[in-house]
PDB file of N, CA and C in Angstrom:
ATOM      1  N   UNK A   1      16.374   3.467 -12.035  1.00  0.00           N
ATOM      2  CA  UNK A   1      15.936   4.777 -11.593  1.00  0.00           C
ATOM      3  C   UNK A   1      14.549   4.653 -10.952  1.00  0.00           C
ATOM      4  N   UNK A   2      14.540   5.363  -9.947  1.00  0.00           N
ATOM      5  CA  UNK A   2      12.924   5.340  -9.188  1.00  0.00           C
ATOM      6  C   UNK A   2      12.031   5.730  -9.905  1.00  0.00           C
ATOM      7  N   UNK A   3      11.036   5.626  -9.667  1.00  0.00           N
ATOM      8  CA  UNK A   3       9.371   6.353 -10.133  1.00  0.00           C
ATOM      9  C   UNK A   3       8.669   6.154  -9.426  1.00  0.00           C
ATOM     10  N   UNK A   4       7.520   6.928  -9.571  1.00  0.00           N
ATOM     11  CA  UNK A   4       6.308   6.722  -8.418  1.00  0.00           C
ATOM     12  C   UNK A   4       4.957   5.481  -9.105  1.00  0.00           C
ATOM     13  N   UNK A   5       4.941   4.750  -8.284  1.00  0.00           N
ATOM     14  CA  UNK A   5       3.928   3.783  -8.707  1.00  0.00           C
ATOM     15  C   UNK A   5       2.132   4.132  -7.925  1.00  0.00           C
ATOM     16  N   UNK A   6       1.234   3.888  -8.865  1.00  0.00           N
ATOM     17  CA  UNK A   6      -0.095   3.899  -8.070  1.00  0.00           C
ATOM     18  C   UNK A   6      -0.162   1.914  -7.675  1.00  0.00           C
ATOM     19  N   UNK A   7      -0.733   1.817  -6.638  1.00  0.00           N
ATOM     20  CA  UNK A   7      -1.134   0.685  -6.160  1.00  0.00           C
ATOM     21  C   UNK A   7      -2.453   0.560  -5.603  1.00  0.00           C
ATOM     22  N   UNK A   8      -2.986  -0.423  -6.152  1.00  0.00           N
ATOM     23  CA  UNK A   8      -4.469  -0.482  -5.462  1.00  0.00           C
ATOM     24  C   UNK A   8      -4.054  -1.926  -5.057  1.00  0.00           C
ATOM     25  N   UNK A   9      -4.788  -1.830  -3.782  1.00  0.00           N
ATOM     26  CA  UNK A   9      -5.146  -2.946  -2.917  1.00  0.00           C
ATOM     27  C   UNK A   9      -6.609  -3.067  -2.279  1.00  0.00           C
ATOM     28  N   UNK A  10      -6.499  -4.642  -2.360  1.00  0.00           N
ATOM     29  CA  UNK A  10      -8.280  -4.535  -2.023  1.00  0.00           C
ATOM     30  C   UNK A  10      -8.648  -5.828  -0.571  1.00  0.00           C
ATOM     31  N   UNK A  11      -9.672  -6.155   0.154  1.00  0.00           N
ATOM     32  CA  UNK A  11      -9.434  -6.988   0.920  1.00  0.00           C
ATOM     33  C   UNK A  11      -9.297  -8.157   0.780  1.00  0.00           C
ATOM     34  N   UNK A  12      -8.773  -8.864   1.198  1.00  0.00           N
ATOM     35  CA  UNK A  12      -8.430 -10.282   0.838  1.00  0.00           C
ATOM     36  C   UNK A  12      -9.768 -11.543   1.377  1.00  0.00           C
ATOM     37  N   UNK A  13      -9.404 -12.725   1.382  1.00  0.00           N
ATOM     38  CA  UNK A  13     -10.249 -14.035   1.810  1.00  0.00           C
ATOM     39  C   UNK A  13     -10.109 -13.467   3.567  1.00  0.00           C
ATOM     40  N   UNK A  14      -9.114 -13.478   4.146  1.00  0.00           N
ATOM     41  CA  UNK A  14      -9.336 -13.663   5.700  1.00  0.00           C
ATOM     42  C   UNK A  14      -9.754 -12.096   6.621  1.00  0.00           C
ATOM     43  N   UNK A  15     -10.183 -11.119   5.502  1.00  0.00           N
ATOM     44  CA  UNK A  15     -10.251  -9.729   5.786  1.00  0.00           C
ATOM     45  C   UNK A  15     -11.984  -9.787   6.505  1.00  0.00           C
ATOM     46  N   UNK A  16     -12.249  -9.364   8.014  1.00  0.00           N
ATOM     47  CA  UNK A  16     -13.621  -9.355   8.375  1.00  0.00           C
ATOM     48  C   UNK A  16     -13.911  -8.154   8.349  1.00  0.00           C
ATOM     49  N   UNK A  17     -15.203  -7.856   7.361  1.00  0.00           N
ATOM     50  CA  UNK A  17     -15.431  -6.563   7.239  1.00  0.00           C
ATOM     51  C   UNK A  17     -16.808  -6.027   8.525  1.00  0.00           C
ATOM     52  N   UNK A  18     -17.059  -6.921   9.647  1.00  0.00           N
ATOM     53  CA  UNK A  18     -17.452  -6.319  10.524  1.00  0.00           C
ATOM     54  C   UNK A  18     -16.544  -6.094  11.708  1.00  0.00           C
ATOM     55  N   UNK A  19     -15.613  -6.386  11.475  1.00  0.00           N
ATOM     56  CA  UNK A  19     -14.702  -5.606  12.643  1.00  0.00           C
ATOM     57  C   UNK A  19     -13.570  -4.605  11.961  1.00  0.00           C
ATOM     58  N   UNK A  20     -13.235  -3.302  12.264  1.00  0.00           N
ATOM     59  CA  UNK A  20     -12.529  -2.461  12.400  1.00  0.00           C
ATOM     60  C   UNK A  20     -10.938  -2.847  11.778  1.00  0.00           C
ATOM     61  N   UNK A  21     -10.501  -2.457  11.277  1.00  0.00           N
ATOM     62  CA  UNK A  21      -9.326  -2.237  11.025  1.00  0.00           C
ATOM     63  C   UNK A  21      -7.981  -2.825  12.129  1.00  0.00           C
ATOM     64  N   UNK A  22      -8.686  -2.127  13.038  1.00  0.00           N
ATOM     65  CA  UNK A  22      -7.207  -2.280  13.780  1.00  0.00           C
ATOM     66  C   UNK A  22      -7.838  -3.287  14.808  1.00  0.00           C
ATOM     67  N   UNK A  23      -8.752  -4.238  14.673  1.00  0.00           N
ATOM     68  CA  UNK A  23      -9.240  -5.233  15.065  1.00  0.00           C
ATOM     69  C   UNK A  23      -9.055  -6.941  14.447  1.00  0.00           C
ATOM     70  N   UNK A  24      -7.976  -6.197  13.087  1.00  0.00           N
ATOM     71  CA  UNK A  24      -8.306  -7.373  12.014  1.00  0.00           C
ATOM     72  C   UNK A  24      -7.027  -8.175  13.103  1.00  0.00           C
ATOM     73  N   UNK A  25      -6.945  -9.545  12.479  1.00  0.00           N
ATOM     74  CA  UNK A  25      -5.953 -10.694  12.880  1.00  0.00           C
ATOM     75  C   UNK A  25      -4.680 -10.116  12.429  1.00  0.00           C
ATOM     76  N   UNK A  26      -3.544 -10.021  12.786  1.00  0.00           N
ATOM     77  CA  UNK A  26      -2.106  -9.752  12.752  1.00  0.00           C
ATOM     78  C   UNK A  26      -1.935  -7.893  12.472  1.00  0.00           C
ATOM     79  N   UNK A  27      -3.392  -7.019  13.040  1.00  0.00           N
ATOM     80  CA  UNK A  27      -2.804  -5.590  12.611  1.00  0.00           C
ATOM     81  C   UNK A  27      -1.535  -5.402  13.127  1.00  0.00           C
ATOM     82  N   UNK A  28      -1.013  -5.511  14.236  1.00  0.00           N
ATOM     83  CA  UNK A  28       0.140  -5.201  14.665  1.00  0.00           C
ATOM     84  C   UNK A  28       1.603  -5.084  13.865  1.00  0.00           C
ATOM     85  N   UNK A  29       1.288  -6.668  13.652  1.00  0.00           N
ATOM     86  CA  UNK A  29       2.400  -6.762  12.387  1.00  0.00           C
ATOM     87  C   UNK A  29       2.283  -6.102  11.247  1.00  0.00           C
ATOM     88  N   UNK A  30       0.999  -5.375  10.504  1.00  0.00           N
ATOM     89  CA  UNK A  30       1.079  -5.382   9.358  1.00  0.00           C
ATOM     90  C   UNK A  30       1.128  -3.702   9.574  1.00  0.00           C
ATOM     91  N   UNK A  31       0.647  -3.215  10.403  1.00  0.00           N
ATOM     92  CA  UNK A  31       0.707  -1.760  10.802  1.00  0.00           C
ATOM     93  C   UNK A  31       2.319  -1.477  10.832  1.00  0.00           C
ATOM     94  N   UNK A  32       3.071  -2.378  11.518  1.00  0.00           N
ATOM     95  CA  UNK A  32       4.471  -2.386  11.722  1.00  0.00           C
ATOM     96  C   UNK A  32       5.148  -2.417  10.118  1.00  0.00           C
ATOM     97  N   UNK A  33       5.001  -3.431   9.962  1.00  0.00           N
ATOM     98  CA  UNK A  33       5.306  -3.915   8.739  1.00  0.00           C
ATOM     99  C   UNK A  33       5.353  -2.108   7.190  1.00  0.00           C
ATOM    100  N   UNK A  34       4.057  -1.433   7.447  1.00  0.00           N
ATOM    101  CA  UNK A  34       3.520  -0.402   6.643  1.00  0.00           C
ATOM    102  C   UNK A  34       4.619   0.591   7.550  1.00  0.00           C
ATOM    103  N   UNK A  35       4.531   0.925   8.837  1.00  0.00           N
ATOM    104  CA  UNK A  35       5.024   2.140   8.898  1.00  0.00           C
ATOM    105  C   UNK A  35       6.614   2.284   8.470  1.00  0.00           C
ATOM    106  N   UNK A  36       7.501   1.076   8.221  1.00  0.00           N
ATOM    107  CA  UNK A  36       8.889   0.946   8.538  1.00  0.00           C
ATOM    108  C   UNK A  36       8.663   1.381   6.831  1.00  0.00           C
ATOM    109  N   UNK A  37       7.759   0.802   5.569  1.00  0.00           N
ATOM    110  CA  UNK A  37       7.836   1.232   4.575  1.00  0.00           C
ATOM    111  C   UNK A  37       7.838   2.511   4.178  1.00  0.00           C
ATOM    112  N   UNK A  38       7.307   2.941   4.926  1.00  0.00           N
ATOM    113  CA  UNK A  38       7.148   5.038   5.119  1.00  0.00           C
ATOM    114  C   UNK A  38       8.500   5.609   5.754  1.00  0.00           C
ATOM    115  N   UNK A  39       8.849   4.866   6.557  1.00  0.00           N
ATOM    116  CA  UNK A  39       9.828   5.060   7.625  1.00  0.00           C
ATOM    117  C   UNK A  39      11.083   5.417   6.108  1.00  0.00           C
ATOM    118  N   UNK A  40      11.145   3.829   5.392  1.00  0.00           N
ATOM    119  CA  UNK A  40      11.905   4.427   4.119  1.00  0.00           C
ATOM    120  C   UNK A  40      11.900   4.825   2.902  1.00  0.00           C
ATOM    121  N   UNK A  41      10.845   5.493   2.789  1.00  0.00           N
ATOM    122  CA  UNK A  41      10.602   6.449   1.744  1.00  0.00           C
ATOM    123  C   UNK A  41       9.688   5.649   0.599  1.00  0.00           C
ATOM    124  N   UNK A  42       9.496   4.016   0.436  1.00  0.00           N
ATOM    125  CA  UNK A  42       8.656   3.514  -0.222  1.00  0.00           C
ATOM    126  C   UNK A  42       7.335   4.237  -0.287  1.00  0.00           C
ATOM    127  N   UNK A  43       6.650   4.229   0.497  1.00  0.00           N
ATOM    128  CA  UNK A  43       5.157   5.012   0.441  1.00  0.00           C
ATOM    129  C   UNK A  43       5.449   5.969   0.641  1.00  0.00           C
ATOM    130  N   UNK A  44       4.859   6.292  -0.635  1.00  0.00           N
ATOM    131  CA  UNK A  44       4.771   8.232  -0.090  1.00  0.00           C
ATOM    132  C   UNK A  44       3.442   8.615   0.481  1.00  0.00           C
ATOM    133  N   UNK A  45       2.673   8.240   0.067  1.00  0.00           N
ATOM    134  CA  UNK A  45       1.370   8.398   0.533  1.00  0.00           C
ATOM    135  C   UNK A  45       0.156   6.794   0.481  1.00  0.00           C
ATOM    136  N   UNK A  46      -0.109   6.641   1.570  1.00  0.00           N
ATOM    137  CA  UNK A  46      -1.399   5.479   1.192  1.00  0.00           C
ATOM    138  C   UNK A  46      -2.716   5.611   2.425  1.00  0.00           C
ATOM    139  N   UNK A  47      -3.935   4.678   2.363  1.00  0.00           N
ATOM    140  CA  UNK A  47      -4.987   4.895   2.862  1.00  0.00           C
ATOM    141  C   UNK A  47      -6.064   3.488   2.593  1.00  0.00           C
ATOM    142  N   UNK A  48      -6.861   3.850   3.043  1.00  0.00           N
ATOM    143  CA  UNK A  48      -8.091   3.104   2.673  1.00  0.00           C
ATOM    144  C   UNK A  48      -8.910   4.000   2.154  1.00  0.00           C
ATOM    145  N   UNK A  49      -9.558   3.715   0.871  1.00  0.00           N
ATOM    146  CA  UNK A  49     -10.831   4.479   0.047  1.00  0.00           C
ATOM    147  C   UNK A  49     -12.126   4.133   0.680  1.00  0.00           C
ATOM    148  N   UNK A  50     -12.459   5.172   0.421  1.00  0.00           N
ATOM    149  CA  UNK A  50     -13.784   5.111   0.748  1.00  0.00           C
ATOM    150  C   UNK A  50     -14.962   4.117   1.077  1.00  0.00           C
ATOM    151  N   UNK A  51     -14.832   2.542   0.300  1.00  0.00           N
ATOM    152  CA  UNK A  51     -15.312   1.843   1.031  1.00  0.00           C
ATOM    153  C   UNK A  51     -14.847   1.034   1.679  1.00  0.00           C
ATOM    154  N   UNK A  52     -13.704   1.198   2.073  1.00  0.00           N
ATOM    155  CA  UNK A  52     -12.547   0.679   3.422  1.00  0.00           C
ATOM    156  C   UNK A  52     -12.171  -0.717   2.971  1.00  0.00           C
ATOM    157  N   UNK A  53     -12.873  -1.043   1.585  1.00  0.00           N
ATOM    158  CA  UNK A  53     -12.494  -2.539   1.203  1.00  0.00           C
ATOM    159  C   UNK A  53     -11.059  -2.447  -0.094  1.00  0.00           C
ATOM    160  N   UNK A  54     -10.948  -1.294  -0.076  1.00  0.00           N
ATOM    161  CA  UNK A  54      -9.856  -0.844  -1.269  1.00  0.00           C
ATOM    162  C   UNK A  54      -8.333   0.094  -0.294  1.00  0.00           C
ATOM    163  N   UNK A  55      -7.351  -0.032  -0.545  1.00  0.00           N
ATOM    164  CA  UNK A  55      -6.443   0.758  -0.453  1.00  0.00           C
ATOM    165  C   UNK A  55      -5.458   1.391  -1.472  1.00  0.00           C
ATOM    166  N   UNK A  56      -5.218   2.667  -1.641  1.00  0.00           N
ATOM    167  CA  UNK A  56      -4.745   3.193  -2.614  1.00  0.00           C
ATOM    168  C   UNK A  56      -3.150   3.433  -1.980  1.00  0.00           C
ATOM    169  N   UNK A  57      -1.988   3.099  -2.388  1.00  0.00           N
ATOM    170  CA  UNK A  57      -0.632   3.797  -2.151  1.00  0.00           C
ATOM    171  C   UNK A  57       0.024   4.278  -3.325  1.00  0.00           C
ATOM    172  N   UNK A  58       0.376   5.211  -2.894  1.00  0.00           N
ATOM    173  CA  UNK A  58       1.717   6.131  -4.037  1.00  0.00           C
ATOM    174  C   UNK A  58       3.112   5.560  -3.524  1.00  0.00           C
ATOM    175  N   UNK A  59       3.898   5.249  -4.113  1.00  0.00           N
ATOM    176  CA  UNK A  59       4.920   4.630  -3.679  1.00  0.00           C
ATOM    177  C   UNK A  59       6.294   5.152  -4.926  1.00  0.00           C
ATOM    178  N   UNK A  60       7.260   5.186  -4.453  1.00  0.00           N
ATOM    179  CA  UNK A  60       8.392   5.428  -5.122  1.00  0.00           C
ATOM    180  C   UNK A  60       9.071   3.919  -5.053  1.00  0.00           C
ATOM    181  N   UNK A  61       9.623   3.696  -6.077  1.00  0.00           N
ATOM    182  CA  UNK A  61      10.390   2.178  -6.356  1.00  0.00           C
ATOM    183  C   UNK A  61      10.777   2.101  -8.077  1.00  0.00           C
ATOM    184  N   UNK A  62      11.819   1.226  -7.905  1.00  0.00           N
ATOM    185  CA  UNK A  62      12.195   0.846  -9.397  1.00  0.00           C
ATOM    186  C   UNK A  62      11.463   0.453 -10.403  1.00  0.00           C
ATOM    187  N   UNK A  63      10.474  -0.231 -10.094  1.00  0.00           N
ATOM    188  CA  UNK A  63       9.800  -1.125 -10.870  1.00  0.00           C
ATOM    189  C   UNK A  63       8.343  -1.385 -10.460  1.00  0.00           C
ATOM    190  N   UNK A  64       7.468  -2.318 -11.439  1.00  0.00           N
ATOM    191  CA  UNK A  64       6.362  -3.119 -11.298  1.00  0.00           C
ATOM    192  C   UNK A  64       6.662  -3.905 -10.117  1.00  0.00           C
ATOM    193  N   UNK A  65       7.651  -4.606 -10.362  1.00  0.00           N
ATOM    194  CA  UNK A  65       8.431  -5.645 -10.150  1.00  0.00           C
ATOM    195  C   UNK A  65       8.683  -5.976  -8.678  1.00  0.00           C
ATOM    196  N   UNK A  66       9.609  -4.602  -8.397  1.00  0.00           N
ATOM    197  CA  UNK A  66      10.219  -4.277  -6.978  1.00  0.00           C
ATOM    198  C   UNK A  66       8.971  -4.107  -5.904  1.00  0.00           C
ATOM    199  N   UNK A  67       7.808  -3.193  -6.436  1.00  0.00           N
ATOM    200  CA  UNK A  67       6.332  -3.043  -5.382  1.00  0.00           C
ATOM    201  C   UNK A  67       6.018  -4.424  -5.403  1.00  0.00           C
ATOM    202  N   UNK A  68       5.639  -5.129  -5.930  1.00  0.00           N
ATOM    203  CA  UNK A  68       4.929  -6.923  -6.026  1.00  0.00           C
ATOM    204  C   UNK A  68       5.850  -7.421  -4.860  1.00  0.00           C
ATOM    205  N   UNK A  69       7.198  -7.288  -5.303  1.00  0.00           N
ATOM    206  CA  UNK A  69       7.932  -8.178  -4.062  1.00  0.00           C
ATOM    207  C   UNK A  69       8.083  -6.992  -3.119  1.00  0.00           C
ATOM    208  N   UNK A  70       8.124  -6.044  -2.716  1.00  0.00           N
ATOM    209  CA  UNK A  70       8.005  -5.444  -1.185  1.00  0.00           C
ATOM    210  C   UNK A  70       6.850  -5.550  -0.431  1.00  0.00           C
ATOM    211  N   UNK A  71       5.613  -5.750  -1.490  1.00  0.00           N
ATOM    212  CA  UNK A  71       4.217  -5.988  -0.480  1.00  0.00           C
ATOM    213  C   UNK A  71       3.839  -7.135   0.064  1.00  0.00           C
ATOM    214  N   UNK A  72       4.990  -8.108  -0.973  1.00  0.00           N
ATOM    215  CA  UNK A  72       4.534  -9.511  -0.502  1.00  0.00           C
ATOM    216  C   UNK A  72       4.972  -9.884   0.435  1.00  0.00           C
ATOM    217  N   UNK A  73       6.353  -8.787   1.171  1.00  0.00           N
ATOM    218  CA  UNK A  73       6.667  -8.797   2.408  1.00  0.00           C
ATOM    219  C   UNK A  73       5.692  -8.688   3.352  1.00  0.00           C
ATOM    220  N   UNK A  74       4.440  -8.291   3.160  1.00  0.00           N
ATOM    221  CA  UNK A  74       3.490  -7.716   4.404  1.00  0.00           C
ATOM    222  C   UNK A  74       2.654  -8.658   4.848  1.00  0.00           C
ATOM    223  N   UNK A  75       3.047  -9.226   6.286  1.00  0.00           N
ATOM    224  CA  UNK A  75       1.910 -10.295   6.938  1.00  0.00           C
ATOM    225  C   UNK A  75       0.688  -9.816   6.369  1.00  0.00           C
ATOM    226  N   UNK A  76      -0.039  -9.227   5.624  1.00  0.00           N
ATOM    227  CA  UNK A  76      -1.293  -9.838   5.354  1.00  0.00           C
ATOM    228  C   UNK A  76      -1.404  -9.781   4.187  1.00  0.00           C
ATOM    229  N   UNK A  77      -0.183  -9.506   3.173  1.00  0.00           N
ATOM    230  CA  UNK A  77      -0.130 -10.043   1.781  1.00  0.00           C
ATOM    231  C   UNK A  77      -1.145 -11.482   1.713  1.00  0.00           C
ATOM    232  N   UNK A  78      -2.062 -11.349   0.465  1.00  0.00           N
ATOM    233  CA  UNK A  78      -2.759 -12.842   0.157  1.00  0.00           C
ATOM    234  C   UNK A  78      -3.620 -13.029   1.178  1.00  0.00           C
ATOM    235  N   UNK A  79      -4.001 -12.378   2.479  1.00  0.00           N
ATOM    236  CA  UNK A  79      -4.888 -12.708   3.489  1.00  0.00           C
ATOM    237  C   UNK A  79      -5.544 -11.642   3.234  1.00  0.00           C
ATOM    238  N   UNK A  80      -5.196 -10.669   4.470  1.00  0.00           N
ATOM    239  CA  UNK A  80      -5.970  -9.960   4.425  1.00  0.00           C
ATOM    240  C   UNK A  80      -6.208  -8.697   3.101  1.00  0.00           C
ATOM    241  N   UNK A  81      -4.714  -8.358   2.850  1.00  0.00           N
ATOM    242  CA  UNK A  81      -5.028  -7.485   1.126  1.00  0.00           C
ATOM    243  C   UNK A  81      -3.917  -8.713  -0.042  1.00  0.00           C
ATOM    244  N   UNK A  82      -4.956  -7.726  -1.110  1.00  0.00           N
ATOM    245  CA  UNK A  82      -4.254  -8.927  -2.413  1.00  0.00           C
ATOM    246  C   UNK A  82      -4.022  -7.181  -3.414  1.00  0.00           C
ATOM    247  N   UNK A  83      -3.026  -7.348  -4.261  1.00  0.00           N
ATOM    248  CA  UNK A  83      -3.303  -6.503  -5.498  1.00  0.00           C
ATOM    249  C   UNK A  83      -4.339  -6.588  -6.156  1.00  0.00           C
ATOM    250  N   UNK A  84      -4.512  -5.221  -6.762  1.00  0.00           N
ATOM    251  CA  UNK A  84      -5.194  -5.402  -7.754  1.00  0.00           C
ATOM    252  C   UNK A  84      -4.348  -4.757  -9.128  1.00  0.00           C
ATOM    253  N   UNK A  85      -3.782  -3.658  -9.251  1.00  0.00           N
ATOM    254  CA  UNK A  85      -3.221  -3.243  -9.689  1.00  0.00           C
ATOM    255  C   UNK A  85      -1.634  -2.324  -9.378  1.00  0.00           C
ATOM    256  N   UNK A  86      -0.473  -2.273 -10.321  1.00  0.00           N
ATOM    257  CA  UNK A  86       0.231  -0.941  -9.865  1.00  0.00           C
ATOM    258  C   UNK A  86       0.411  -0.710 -11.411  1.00  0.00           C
ATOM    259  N   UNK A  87       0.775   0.281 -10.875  1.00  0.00           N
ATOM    260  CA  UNK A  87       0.681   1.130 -12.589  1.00  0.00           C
ATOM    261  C   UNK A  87       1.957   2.458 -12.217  1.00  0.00           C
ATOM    262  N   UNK A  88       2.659   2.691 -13.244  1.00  0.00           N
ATOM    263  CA  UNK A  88       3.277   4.245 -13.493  1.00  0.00           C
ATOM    264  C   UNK A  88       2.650   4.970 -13.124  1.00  0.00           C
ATOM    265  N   UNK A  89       3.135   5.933 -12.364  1.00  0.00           N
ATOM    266  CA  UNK A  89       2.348   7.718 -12.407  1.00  0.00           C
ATOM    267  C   UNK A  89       3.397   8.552 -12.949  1.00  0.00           C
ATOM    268  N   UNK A  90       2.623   9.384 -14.053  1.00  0.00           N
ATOM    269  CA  UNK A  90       3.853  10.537 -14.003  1.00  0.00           C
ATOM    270  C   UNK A  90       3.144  11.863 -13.331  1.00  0.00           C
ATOM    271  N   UNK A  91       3.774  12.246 -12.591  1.00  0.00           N
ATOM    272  CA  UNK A  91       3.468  13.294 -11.373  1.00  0.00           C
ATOM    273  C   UNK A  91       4.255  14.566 -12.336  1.00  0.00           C
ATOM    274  N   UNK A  92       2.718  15.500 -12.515  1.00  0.00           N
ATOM    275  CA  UNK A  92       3.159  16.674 -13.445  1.00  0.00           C
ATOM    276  C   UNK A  92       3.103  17.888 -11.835  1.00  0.00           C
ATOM    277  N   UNK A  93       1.930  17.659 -10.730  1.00  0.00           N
ATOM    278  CA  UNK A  93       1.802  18.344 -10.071  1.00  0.00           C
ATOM    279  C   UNK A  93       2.295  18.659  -8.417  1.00  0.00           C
ATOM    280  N   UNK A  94       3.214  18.556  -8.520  1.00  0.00           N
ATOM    281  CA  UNK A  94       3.364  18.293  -6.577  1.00  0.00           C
ATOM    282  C   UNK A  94       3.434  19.315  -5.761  1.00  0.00           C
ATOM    283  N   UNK A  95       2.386  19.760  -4.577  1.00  0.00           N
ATOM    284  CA  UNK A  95       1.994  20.869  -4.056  1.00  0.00           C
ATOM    285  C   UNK A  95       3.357  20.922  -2.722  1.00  0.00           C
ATOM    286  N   UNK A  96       3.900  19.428  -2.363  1.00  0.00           N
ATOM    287  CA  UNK A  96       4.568  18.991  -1.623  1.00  0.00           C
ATOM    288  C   UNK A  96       5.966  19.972  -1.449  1.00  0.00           C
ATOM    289  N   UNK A  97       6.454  19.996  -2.980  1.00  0.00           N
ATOM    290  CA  UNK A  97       8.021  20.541  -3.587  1.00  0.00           C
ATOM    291  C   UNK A  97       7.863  21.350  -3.545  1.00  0.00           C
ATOM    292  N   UNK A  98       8.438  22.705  -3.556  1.00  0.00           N
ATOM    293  CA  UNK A  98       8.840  23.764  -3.941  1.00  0.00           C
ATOM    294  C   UNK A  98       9.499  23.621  -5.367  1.00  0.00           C
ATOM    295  N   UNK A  99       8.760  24.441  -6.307  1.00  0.00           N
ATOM    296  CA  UNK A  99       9.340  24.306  -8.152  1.00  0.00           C
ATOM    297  C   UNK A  99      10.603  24.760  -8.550  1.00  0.00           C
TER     298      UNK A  99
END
């Protein structure tokens, strides 16, 4: 059964934090790579925090398990972002749904 997972991601060894985002080495792919995950309903929501060296996603998936191996799909898995954590959410509030 699905659930929603929190995921933090943070920058990796090959991540240059004086160039821009969409300046880094392989964005293309990894931009690609992120939107097709939205595209199927994996992320529900994600971003970069506030000091652009962290990323937070909400994600729907089976498991711990299942997020570890879908991110490790992402050209910059281990480069440019690494985990730090995913964890359970239980979502009491969603402004999204209608109750």
């Amino acid at each position: 059964m699905a659930m929603y997972l929190v995921t933090l991601r943070r920058s990796g060894p090959r991540w240059d934090p004086a160039r821009p985002v969409e300046e880094q080495l392989d964005w293309s792919a990894h931009a690609a790579f992120m939107d097709g995950l939205v595209a199927s309903g994996f992320v529900v929501l994600g971003g970069p925090l506030a000091d652009e060296r962290r990323v937070a996603l909400a994600v729907e998936a089976e498991s711990e398990g299942a997020v570890r191996a879908t991110l490790a799909r992402d050209p910059w898995s281990g480069s440019h972002l690494e985990i730090d954590s995913v964890e359970p959410w239980t979502v009491r509030l969603d402004g999204r749904r209608p109750a």
